[in-house]
N, C-alpha and C. Protein backbone atom coordinates (compact mmCIF):
# COMPACT_ATOMS: atom_id res chain seq x y z
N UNK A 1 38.46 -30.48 21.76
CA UNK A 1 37.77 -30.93 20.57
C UNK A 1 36.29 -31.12 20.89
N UNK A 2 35.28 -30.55 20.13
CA UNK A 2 33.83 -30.72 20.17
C UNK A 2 33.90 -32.68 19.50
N UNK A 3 32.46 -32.19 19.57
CA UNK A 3 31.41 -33.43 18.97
C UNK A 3 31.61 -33.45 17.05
N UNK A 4 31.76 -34.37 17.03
CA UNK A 4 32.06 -34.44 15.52
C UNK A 4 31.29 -33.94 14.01
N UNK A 5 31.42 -33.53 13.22
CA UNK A 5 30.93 -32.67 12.24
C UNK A 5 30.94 -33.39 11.16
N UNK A 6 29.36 -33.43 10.76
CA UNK A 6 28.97 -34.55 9.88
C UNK A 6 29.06 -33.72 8.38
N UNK A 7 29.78 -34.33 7.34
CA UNK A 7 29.57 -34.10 5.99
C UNK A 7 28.83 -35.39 5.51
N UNK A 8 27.77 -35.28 4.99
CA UNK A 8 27.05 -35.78 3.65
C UNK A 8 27.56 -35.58 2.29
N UNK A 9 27.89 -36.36 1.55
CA UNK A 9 27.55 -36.43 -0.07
C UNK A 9 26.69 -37.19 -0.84
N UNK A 10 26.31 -36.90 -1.62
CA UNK A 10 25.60 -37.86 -2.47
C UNK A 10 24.51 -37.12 -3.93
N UNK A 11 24.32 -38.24 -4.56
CA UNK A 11 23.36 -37.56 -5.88
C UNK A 11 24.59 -36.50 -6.69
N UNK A 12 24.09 -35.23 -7.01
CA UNK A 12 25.25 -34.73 -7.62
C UNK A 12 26.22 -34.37 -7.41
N UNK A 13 26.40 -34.21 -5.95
CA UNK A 13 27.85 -33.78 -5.43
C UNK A 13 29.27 -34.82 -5.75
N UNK A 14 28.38 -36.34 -6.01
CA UNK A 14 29.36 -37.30 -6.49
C UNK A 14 28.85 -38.03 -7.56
N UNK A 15 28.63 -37.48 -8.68
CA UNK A 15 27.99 -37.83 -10.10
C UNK A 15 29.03 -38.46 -10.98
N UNK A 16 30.26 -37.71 -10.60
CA UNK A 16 31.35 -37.64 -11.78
C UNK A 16 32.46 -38.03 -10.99
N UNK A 17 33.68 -38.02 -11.98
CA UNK A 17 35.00 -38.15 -11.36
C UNK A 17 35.55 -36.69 -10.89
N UNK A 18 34.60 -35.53 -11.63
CA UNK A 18 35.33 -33.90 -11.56
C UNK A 18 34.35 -34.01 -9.69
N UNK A 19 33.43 -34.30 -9.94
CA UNK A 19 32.51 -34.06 -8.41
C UNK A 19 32.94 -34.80 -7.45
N UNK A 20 33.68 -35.78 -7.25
CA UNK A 20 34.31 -36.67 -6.62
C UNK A 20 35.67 -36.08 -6.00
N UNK A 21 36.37 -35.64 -7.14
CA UNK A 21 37.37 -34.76 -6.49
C UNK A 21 37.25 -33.90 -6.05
N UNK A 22 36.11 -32.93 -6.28
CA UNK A 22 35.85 -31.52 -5.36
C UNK A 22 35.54 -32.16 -4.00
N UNK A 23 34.59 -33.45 -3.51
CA UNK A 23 34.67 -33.54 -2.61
C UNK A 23 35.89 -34.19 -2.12
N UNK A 24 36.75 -34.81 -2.55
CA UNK A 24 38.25 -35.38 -1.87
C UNK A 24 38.92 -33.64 -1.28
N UNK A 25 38.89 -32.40 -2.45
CA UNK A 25 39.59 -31.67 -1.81
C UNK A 25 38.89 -30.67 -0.40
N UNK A 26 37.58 -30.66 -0.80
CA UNK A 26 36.64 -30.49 0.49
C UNK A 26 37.67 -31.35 2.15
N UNK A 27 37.81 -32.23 1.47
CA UNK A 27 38.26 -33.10 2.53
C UNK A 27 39.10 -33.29 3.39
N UNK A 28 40.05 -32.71 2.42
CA UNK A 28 41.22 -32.17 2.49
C UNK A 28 41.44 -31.35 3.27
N UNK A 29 40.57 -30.01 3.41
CA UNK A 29 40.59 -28.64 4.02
C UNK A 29 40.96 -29.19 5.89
N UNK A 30 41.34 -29.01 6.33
CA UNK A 30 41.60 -28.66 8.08
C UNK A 30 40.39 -28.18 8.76
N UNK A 31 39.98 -28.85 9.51
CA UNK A 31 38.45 -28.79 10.58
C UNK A 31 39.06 -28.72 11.99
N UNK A 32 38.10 -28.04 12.21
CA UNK A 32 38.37 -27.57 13.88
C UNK A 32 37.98 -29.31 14.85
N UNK A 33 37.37 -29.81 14.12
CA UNK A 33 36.31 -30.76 14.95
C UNK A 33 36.49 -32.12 13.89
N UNK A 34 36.84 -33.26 14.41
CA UNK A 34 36.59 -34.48 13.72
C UNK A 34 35.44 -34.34 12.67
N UNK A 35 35.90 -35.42 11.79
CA UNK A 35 34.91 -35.40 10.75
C UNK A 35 33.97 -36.94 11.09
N UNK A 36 32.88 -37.24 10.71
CA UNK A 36 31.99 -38.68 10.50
C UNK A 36 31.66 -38.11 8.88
N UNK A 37 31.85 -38.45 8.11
CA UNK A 37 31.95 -38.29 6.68
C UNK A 37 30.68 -39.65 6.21
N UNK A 38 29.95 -39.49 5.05
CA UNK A 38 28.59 -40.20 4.88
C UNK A 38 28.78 -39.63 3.50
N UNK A 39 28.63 -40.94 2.69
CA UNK A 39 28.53 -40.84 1.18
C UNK A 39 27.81 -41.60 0.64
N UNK A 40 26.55 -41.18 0.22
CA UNK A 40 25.79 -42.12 -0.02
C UNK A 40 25.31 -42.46 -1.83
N UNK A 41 24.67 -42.91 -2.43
CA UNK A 41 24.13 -42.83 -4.12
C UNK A 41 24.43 -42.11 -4.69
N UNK A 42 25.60 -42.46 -5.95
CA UNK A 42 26.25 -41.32 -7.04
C UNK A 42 24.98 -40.97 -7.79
N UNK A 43 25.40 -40.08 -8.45
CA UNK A 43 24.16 -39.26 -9.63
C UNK A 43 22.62 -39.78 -9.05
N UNK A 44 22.55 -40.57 -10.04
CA UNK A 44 20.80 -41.29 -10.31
C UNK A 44 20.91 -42.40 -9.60
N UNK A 45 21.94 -43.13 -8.87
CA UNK A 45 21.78 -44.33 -8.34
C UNK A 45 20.79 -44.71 -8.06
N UNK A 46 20.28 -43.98 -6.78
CA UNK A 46 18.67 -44.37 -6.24
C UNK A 46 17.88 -44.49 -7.10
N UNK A 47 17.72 -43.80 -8.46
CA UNK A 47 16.55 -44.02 -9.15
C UNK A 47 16.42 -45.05 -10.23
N UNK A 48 18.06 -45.22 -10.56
CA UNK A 48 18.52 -46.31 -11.35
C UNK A 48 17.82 -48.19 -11.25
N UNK A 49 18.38 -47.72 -8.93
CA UNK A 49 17.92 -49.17 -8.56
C UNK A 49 16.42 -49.65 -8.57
N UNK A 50 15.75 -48.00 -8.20
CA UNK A 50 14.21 -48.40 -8.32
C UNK A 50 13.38 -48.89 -9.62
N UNK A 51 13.80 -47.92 -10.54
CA UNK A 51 13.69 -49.00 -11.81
C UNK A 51 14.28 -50.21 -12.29
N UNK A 52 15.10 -50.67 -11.74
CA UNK A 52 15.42 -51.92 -11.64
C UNK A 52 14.60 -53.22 -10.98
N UNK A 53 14.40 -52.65 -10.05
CA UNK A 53 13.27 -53.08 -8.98
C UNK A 53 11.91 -53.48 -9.71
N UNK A 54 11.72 -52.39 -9.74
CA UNK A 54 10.11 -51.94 -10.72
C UNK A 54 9.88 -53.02 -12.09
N UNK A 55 11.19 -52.26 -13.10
CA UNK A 55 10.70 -53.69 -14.25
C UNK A 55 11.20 -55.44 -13.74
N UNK A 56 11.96 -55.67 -12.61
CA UNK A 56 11.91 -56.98 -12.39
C UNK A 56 10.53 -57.09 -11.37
N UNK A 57 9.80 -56.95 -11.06
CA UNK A 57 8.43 -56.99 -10.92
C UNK A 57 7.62 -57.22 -11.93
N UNK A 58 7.75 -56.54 -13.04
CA UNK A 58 6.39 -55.97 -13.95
C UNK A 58 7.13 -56.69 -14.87
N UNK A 59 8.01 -57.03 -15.16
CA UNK A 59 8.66 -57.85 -16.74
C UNK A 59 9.88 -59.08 -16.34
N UNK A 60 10.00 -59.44 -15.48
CA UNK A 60 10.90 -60.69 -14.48
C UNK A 60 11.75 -61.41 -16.26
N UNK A 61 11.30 -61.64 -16.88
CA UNK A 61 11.58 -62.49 -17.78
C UNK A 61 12.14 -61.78 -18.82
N UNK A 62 12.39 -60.60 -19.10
CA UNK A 62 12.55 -58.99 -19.95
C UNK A 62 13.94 -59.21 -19.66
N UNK A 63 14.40 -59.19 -18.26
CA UNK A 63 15.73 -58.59 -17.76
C UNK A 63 16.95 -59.86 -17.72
N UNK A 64 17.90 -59.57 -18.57
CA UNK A 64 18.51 -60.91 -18.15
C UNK A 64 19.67 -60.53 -17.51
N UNK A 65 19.87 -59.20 -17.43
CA UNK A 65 21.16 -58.10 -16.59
C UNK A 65 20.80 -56.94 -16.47
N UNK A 66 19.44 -56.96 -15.48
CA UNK A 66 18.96 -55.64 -15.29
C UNK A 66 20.01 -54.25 -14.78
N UNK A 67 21.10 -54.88 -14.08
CA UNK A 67 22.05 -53.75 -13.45
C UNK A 67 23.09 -53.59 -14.22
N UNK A 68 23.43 -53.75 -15.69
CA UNK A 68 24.39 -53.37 -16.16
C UNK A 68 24.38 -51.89 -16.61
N UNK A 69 23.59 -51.22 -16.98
CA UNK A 69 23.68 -49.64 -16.80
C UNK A 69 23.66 -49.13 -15.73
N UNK A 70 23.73 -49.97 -15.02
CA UNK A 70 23.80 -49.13 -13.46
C UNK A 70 25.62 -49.44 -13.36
N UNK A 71 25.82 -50.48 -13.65
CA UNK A 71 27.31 -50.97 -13.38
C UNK A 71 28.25 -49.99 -14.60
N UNK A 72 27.79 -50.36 -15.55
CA UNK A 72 28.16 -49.86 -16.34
C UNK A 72 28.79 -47.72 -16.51
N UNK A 73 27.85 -47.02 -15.66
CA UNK A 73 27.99 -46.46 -15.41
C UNK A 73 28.98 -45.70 -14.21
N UNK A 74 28.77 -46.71 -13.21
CA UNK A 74 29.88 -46.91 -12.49
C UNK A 74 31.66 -47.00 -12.75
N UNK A 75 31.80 -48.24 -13.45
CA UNK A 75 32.97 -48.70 -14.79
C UNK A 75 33.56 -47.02 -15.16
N UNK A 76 32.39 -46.49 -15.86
CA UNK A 76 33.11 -45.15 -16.63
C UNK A 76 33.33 -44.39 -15.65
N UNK A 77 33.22 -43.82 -14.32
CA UNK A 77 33.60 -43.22 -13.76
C UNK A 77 34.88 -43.44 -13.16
N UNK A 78 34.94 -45.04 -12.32
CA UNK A 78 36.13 -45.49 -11.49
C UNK A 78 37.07 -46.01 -12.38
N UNK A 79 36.89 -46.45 -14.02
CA UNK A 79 38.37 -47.05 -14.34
C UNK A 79 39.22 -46.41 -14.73
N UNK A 80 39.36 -44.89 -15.13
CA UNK A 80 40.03 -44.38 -15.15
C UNK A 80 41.34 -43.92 -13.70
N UNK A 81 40.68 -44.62 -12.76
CA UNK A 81 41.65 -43.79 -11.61
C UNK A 81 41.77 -45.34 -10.80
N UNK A 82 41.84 -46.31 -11.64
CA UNK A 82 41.71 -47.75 -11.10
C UNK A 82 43.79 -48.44 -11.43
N UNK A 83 44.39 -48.50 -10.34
CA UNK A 83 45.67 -48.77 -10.89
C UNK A 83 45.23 -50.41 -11.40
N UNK A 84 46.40 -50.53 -12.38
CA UNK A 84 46.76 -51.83 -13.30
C UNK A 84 47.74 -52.33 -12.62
N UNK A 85 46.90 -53.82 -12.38
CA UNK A 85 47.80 -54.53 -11.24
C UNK A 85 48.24 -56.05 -12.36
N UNK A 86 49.54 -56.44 -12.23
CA UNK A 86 49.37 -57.36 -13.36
C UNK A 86 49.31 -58.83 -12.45
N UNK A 87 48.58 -59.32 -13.46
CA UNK A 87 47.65 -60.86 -12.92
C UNK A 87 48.93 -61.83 -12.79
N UNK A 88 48.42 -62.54 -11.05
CA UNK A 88 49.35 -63.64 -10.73
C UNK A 88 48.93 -64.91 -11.17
């Protein structure tokens, strides 16, 4: 066995739930060589947080849940594939 073989994802390769699974079946595939696998900011994340950043700087008092479109966006992707666990 070699030195291990790095996959990256991130930005559009994991935007969606359809891009998410192309990379699960990517994943899937059989490698000659260990994987170190690195997944970093879905879609716009990064740019999401910097404007987040940005107007709590420039408008502090504007935002009273600056990250809910960021969360929010999140929500629509993962609850569909989120099992229902019933409350103890």
């Amino acid at each position: 066995m070699g030195p291990a073989e790095v996959y990256k994802f991130g930005g559009a390769s994991v935007k969606d739930a359809a891009a998410i699974r192309n990379v699960a079946d990517i994943l899937r595939k059989p490698t000659p060589r260990p994987l170190a696998i690195v997944i970093s900011a879905m879609g716009k994340t990064t740019n999401s947080l910097e404007e987040i950043i940005r107007a709590h700087y420039s408008q502090p008092d504007l935002l009273p849940c600056p990250g809910q479109k960021l969360k929010d966006y999140h929500e629509e992707i993962a609850l569909p594939y989120l099992v229902k666990m019933p409350v103890r």
